[in-house]
C-alpha atoms as a PDB file:
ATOM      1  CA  UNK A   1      28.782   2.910  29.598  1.00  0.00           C
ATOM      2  CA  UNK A   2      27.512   5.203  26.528  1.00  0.00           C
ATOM      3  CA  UNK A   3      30.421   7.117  26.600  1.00  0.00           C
ATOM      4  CA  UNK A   4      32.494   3.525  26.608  1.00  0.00           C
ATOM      5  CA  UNK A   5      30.273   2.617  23.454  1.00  0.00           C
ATOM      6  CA  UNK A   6      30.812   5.145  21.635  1.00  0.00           C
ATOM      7  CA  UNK A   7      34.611   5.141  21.781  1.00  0.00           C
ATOM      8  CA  UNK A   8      34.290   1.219  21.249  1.00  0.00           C
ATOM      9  CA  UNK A   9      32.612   2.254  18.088  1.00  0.00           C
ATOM     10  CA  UNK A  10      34.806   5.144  17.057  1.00  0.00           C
ATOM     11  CA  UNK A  11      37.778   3.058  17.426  1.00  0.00           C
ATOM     12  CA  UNK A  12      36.014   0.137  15.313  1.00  0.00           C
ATOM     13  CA  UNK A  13      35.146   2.677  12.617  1.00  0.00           C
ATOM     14  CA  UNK A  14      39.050   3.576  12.427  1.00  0.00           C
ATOM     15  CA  UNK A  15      39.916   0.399  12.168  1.00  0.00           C
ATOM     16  CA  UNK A  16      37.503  -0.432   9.177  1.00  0.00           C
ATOM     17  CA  UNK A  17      39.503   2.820   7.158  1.00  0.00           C
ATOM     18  CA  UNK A  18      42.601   1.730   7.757  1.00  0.00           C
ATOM     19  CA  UNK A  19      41.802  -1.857   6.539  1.00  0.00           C
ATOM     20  CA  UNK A  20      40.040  -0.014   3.353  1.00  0.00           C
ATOM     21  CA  UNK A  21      42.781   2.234   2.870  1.00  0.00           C
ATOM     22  CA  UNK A  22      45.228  -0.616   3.271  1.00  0.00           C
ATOM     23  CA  UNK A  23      42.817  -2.687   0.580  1.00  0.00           C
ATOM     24  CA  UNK A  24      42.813   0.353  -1.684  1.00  0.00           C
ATOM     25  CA  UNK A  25      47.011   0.816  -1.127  1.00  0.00           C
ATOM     26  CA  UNK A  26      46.933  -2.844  -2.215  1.00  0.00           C
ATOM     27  CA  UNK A  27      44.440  -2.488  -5.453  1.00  0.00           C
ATOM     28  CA  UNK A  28      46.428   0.616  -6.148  1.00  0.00           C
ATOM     29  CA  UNK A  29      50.104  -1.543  -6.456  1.00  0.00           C
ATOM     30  CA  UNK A  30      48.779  -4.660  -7.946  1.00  0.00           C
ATOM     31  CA  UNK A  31      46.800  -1.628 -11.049  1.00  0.00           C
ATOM     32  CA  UNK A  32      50.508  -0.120 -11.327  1.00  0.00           C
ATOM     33  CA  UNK A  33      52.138  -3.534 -11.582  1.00  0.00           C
ATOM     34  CA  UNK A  34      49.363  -4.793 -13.792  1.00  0.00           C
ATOM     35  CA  UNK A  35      49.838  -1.436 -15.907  1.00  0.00           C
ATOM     36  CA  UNK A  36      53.763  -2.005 -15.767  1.00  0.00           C
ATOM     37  CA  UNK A  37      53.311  -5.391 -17.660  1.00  0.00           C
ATOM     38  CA  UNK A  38      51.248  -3.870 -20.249  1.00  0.00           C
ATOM     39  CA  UNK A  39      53.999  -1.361 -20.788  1.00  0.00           C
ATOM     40  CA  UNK A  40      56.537  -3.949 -21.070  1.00  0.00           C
ATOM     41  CA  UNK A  41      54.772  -5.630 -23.724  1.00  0.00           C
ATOM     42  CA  UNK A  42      53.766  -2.971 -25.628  1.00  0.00           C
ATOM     43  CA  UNK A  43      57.280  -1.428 -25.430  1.00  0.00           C
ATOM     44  CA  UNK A  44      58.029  -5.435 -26.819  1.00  0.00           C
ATOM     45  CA  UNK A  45      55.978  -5.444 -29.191  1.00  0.00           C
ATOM     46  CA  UNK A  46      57.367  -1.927 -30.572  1.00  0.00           C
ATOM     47  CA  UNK A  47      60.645  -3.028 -30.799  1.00  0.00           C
ATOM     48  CA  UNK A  48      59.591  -6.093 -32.669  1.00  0.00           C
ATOM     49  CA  UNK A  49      57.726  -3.640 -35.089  1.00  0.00           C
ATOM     50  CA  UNK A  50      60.679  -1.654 -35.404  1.00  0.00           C
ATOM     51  CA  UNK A  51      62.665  -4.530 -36.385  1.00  0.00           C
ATOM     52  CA  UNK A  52      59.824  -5.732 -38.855  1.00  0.00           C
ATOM     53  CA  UNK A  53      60.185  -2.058 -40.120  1.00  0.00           C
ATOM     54  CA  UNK A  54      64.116  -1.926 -40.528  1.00  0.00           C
ATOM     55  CA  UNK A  55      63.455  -5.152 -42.500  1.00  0.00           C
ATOM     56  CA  UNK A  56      61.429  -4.370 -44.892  1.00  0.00           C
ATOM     57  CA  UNK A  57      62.111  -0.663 -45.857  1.00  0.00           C
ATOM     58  CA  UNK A  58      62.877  -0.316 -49.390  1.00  0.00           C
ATOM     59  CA  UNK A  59      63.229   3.383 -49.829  1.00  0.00           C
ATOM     60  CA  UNK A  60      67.364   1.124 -49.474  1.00  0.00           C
ATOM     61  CA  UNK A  61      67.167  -1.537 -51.278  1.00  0.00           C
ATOM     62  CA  UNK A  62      67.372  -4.512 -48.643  1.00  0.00           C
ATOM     63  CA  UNK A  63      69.861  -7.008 -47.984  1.00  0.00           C
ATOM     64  CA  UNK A  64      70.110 -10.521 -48.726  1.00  0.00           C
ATOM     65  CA  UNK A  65      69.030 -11.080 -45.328  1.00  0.00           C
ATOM     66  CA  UNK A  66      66.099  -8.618 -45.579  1.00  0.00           C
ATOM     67  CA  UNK A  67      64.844 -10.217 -48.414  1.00  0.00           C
ATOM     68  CA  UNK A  68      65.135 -13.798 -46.734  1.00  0.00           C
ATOM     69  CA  UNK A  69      63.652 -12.099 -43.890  1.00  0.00           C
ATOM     70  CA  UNK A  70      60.642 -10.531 -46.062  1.00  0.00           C
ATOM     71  CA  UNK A  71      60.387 -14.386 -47.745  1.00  0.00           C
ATOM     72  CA  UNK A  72      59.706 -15.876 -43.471  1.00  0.00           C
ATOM     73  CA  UNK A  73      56.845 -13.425 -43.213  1.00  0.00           C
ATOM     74  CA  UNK A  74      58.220 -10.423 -41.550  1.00  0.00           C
ATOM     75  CA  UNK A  75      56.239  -7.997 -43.015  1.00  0.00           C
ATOM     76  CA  UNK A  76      54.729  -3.953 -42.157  1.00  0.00           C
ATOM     77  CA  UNK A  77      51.175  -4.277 -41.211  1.00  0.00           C
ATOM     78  CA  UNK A  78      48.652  -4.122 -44.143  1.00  0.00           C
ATOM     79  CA  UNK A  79      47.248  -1.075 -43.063  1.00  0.00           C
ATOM     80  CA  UNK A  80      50.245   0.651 -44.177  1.00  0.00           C
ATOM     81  CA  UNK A  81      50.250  -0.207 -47.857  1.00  0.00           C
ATOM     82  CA  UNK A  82      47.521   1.798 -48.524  1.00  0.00           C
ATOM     83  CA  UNK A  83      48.994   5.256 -45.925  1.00  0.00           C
ATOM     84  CA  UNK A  84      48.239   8.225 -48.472  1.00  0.00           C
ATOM     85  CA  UNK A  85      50.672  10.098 -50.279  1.00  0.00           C
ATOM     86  CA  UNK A  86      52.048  13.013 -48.359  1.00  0.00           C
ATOM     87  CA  UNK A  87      51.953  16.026 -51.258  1.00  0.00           C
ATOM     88  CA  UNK A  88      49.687  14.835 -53.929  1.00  0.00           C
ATOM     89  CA  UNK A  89      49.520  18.760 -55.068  1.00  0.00           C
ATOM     90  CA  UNK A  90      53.362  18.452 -55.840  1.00  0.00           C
ATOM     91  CA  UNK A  91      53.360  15.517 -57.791  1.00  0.00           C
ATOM     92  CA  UNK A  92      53.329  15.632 -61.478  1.00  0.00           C
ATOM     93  CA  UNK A  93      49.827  13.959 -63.144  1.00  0.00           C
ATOM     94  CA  UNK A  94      50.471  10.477 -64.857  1.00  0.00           C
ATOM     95  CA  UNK A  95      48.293  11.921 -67.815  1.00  0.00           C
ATOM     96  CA  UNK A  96      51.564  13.880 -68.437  1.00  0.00           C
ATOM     97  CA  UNK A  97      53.057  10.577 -69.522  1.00  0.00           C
ATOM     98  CA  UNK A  98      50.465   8.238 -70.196  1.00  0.00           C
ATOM     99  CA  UNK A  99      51.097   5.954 -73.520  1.00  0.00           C
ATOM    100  CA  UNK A 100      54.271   7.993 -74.131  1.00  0.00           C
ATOM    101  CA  UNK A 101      58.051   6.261 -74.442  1.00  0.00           C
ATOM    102  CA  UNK A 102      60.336   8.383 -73.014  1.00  0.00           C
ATOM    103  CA  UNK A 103      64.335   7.932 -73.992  1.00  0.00           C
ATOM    104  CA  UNK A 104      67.507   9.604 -72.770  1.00  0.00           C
ATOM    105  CA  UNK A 105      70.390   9.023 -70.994  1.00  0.00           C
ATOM    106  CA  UNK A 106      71.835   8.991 -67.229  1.00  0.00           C
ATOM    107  CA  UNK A 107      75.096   9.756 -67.211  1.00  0.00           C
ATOM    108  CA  UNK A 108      77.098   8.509 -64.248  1.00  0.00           C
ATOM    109  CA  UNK A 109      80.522   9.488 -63.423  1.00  0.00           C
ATOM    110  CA  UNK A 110      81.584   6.147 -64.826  1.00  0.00           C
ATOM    111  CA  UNK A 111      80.044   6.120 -67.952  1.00  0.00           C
ATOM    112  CA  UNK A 112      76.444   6.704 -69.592  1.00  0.00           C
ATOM    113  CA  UNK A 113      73.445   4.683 -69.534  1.00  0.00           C
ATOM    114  CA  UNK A 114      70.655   4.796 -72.483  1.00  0.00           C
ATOM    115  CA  UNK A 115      67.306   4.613 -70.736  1.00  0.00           C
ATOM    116  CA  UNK A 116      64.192   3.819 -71.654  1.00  0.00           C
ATOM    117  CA  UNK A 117      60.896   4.746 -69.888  1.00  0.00           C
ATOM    118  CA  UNK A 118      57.460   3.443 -70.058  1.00  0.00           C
ATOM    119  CA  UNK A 119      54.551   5.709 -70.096  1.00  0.00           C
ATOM    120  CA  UNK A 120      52.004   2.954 -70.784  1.00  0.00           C
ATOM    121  CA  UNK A 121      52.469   0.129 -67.908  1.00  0.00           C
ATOM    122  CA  UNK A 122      53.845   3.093 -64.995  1.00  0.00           C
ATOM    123  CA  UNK A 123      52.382   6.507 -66.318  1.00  0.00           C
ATOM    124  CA  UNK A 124      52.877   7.799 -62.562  1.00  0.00           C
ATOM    125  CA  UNK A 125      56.530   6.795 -62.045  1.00  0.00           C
ATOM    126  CA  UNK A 126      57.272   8.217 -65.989  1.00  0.00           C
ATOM    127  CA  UNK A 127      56.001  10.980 -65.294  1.00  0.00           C
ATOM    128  CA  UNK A 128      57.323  11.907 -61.915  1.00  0.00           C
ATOM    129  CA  UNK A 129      61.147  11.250 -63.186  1.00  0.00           C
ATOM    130  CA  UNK A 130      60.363  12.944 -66.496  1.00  0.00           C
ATOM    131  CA  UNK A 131      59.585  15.866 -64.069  1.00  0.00           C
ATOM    132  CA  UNK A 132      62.444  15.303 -62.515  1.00  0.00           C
ATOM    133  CA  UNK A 133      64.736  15.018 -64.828  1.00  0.00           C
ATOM    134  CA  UNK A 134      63.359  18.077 -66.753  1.00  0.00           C
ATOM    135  CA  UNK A 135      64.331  20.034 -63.601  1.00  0.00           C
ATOM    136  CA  UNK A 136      67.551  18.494 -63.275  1.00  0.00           C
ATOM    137  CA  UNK A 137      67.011  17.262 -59.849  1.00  0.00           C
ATOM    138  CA  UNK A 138      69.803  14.250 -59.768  1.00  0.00           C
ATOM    139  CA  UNK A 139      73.032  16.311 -61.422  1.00  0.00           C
ATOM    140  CA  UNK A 140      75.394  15.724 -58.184  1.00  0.00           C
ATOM    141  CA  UNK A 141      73.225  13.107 -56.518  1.00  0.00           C
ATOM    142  CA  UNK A 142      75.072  10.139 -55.777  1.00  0.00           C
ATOM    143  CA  UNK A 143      74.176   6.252 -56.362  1.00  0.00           C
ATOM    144  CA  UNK A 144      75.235   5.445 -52.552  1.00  0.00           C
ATOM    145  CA  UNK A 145      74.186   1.644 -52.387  1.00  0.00           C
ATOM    146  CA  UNK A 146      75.153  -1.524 -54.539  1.00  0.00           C
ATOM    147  CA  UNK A 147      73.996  -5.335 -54.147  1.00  0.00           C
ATOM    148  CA  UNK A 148      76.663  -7.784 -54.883  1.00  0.00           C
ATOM    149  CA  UNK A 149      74.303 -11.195 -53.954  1.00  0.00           C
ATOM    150  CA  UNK A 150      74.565 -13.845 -55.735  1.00  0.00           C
ATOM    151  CA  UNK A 151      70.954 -13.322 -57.006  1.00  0.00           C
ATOM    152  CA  UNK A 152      70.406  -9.883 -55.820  1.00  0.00           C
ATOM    153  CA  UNK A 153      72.194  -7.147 -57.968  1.00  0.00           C
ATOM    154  CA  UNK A 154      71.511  -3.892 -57.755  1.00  0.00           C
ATOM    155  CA  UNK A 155      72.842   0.162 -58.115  1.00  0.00           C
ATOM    156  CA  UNK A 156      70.244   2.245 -56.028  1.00  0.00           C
ATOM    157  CA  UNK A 157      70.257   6.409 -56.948  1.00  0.00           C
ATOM    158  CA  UNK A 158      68.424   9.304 -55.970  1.00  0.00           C
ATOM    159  CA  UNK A 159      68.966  10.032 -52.505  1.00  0.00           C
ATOM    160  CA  UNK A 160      68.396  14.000 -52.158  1.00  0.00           C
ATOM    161  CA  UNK A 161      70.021  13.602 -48.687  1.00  0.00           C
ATOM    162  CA  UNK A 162      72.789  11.078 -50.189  1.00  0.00           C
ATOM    163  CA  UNK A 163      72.853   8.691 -47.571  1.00  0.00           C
ATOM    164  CA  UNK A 164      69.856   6.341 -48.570  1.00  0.00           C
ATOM    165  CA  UNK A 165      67.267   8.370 -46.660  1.00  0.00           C
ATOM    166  CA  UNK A 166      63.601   8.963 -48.071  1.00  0.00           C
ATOM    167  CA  UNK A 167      62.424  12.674 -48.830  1.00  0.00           C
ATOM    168  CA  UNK A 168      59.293  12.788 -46.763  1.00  0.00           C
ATOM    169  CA  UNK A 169      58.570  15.888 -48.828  1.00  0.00           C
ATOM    170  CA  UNK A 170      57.863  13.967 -51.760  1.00  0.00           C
ATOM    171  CA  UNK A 171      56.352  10.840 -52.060  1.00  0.00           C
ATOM    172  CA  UNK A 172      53.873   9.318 -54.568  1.00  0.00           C
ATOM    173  CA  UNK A 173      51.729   6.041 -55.524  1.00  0.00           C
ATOM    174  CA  UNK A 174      50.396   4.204 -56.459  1.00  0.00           C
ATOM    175  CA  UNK A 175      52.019   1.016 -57.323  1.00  0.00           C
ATOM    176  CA  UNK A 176      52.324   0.417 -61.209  1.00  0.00           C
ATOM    177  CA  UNK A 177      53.848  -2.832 -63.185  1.00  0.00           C
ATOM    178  CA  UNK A 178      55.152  -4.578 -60.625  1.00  0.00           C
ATOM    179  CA  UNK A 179      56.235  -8.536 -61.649  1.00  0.00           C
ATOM    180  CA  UNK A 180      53.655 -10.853 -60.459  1.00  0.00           C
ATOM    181  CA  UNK A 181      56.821 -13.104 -60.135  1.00  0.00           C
ATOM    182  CA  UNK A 182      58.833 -10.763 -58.288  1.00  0.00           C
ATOM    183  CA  UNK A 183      61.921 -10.885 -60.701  1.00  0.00           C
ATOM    184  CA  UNK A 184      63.504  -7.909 -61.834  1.00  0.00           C
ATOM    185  CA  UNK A 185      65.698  -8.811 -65.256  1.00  0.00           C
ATOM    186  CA  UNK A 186      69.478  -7.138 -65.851  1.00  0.00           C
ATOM    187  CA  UNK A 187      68.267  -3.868 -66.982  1.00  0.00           C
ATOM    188  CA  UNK A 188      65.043  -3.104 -65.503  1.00  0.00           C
ATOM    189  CA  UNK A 189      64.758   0.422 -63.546  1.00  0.00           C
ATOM    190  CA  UNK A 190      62.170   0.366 -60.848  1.00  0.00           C
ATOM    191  CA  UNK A 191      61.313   2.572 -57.967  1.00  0.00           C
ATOM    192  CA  UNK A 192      62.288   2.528 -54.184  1.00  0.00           C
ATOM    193  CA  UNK A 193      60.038   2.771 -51.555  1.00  0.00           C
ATOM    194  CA  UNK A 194      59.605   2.476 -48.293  1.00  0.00           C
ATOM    195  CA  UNK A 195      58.442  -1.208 -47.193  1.00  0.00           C
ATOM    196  CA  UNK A 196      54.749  -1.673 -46.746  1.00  0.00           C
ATOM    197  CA  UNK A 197      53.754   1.548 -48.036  1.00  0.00           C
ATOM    198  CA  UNK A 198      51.983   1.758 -51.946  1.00  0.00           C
ATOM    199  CA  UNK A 199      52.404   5.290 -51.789  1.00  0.00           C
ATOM    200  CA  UNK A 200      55.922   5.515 -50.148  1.00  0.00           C
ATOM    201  CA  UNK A 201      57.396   5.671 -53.612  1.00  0.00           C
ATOM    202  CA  UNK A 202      59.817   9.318 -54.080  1.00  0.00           C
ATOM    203  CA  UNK A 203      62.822   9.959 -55.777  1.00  0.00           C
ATOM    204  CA  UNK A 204      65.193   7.078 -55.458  1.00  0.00           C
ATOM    205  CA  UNK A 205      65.571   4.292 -58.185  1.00  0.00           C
ATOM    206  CA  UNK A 206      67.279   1.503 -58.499  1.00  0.00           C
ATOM    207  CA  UNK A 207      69.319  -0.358 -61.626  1.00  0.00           C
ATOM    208  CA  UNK A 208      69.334  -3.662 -62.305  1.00  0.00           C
ATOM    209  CA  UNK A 209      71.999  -5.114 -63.426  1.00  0.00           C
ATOM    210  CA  UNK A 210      71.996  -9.281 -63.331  1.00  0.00           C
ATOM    211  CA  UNK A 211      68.646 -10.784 -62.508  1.00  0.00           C
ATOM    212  CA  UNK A 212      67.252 -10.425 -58.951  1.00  0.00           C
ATOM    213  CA  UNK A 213      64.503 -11.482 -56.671  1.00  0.00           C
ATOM    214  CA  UNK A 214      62.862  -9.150 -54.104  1.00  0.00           C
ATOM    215  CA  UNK A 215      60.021 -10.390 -52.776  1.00  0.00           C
ATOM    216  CA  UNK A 216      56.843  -8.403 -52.839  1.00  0.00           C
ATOM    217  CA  UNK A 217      56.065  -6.952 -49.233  1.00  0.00           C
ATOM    218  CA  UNK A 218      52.006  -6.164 -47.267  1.00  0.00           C
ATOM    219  CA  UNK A 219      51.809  -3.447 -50.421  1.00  0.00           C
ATOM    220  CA  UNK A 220      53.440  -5.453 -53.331  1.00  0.00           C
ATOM    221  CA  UNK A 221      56.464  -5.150 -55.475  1.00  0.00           C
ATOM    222  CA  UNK A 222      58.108  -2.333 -56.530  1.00  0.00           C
ATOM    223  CA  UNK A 223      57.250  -0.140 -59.943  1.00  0.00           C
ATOM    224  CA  UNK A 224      59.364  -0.933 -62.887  1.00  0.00           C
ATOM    225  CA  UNK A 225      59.277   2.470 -64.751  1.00  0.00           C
ATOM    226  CA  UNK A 226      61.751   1.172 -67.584  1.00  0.00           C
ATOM    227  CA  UNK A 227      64.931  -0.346 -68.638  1.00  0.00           C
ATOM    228  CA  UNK A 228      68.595   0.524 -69.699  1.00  0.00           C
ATOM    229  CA  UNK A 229      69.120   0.176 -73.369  1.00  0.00           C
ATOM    230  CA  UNK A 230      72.806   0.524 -73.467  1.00  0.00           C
ATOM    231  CA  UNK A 231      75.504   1.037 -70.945  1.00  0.00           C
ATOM    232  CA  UNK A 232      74.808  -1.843 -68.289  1.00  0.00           C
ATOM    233  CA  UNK A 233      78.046  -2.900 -68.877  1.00  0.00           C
ATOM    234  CA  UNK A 234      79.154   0.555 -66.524  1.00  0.00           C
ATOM    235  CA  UNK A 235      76.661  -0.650 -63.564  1.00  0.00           C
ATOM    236  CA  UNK A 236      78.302  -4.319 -64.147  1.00  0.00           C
ATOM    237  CA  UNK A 237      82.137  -2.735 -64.016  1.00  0.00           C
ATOM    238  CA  UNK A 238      80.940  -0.835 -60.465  1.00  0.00           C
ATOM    239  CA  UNK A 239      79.749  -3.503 -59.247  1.00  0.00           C
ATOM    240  CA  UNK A 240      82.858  -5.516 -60.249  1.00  0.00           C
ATOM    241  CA  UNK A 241      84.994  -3.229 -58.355  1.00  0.00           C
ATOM    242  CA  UNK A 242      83.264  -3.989 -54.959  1.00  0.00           C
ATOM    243  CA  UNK A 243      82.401  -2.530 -51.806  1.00  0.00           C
ATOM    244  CA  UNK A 244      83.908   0.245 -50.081  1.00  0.00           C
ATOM    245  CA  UNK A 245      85.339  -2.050 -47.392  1.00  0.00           C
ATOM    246  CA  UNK A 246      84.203  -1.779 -43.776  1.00  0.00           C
ATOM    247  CA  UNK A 247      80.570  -2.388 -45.354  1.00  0.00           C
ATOM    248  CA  UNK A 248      78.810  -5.669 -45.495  1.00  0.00           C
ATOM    249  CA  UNK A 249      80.127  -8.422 -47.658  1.00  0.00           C
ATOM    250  CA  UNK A 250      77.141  -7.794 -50.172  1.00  0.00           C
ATOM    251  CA  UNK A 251      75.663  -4.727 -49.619  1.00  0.00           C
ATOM    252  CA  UNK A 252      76.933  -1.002 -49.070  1.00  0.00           C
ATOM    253  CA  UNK A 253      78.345   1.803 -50.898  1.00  0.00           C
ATOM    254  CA  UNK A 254      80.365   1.182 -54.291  1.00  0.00           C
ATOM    255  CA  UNK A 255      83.991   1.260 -53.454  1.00  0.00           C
ATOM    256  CA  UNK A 256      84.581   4.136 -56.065  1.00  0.00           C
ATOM    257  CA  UNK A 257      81.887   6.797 -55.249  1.00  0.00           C
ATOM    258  CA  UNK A 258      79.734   6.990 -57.758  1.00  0.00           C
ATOM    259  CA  UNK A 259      77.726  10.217 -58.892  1.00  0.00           C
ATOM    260  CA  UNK A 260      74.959  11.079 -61.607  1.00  0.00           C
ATOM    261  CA  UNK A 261      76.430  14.373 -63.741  1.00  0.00           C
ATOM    262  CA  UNK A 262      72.837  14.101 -65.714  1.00  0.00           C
ATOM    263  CA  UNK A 263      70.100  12.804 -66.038  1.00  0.00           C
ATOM    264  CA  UNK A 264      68.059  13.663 -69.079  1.00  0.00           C
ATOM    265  CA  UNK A 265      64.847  12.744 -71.431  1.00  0.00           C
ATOM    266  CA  UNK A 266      62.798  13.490 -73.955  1.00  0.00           C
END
């Protein structure tokens, strides 16, 4: 009878670890299911952040639709605006330019620009294209996007890489004299950027040439640094000829490449 017991029990004890390793088997699938949700949505919501990113990166001046996109709310998160600048040893001090006018020209391929910048309202952004200017950094570069919108003209230069790409090995803030209004007049030169990011400023620009709205993003507008003083009749005459076709209806590369053979000021 012991003996009997005792296998009673042994086999009773078996059963009870099967039933907790089936329990645990059970716990395990529903945790992995559980975890493959989580993954899901947080591989959702990256996408969706991705697509909030592509929509409000400026370091190419957006599209129409970006902008209307920016104006429903789609925005980087605030955190980003204030993401610090990348090489501060490597950008020039705005005491360099502070309360100084600089003048010069940009000559295009297409015909020169007089330009204007301001050392008093955007002492960083005058004096990080005074420096590069002085080093003649933008001889060659091309001016590889143009804005044909109804509201929403503009010539963006600067690339290094020539394809609308940022330099991540130079970038700068803060923000300076940005329109509370967000309207850029014909003429005004102001600084790309990428979206949501006050100190994703480098070496791109972009030319104004009829009014246009962009709507401020999480970190605010964009710097103006200056204006064109002559010659915005040559932006006006690239933009007249178009779009290289192939490209969207409003926004892509000028249809006759254009190229900066100097940039210079004093």
């Amino acid at each position: 009878m012991a003996a009997s017991s005792r296998s009673a029990r042994e086999a009773k004890r078996r059963v009870q670890q099967m039933e907790a390793k089936r329990g645990l088997r059970k716990e395990q699938d529903k945790r992995r299911k559980r975890d493959n949700v989580l993954a899901i949505s947080a591989g959702t919501a990256a996408v969706v952040v991705a697509l909030v990113l592509q929509l409000t990166v400026f370091s190419s001046n957006p599209t129409e639709d970006e902008f209307k996109a920016a104006e429903a709310g789609l925005t980087t998160p605030s955190a980003s605006a204030s993401a610090p600048a990348a090489n501060a040893e490597n950008i020039p001090k705005p005491e360099t330019a502070a309360g100084i006018t600089f003048t010069g020209e940009l000559k295009l391929n297409s015909g020169t620009l007089g330009v204007e910048l301001d050392g008093t309202k955007a002492p960083q952004a005058a004096a990080v294209f005074k420096s590069l200017a002085d080093q003649n950094f933008y001889a060659g570069l091309s001016c590889h996007r143009l804005t044909t919108g109804e509201t929403f003209g503009v010539l963006q230069c600067g690339s290094k890489s020539g394809d609308g790409s940022a330099d991540p090995a130079y970038t700068w803030g803060p923000l300076e004299n940005t329109p509370a209004d967000n309207t850029y007049p014909a003429g005004t030169i102001a600084v790309a950027r990428t979206g949501g990011n006050a100190n994703g400023n480098g070496t791109q620009f972009f030319i104004v040439y009829k009014d246009t709205v962009i709507p401020a993003d999480a970190a605010g507008g964009y710097t103006v640094v200056g204006k064109v003083t002559s010659g915005l009749d040559v932006v006006a005459g690239i933009a007249a000829a178009g779009l290289k076709p192939g490209d969207n209806a409003t926004d892509g590369a000028p249809a006759e490449p254009v190229t900066i053979d100097s940039f210079s000021l004093k």
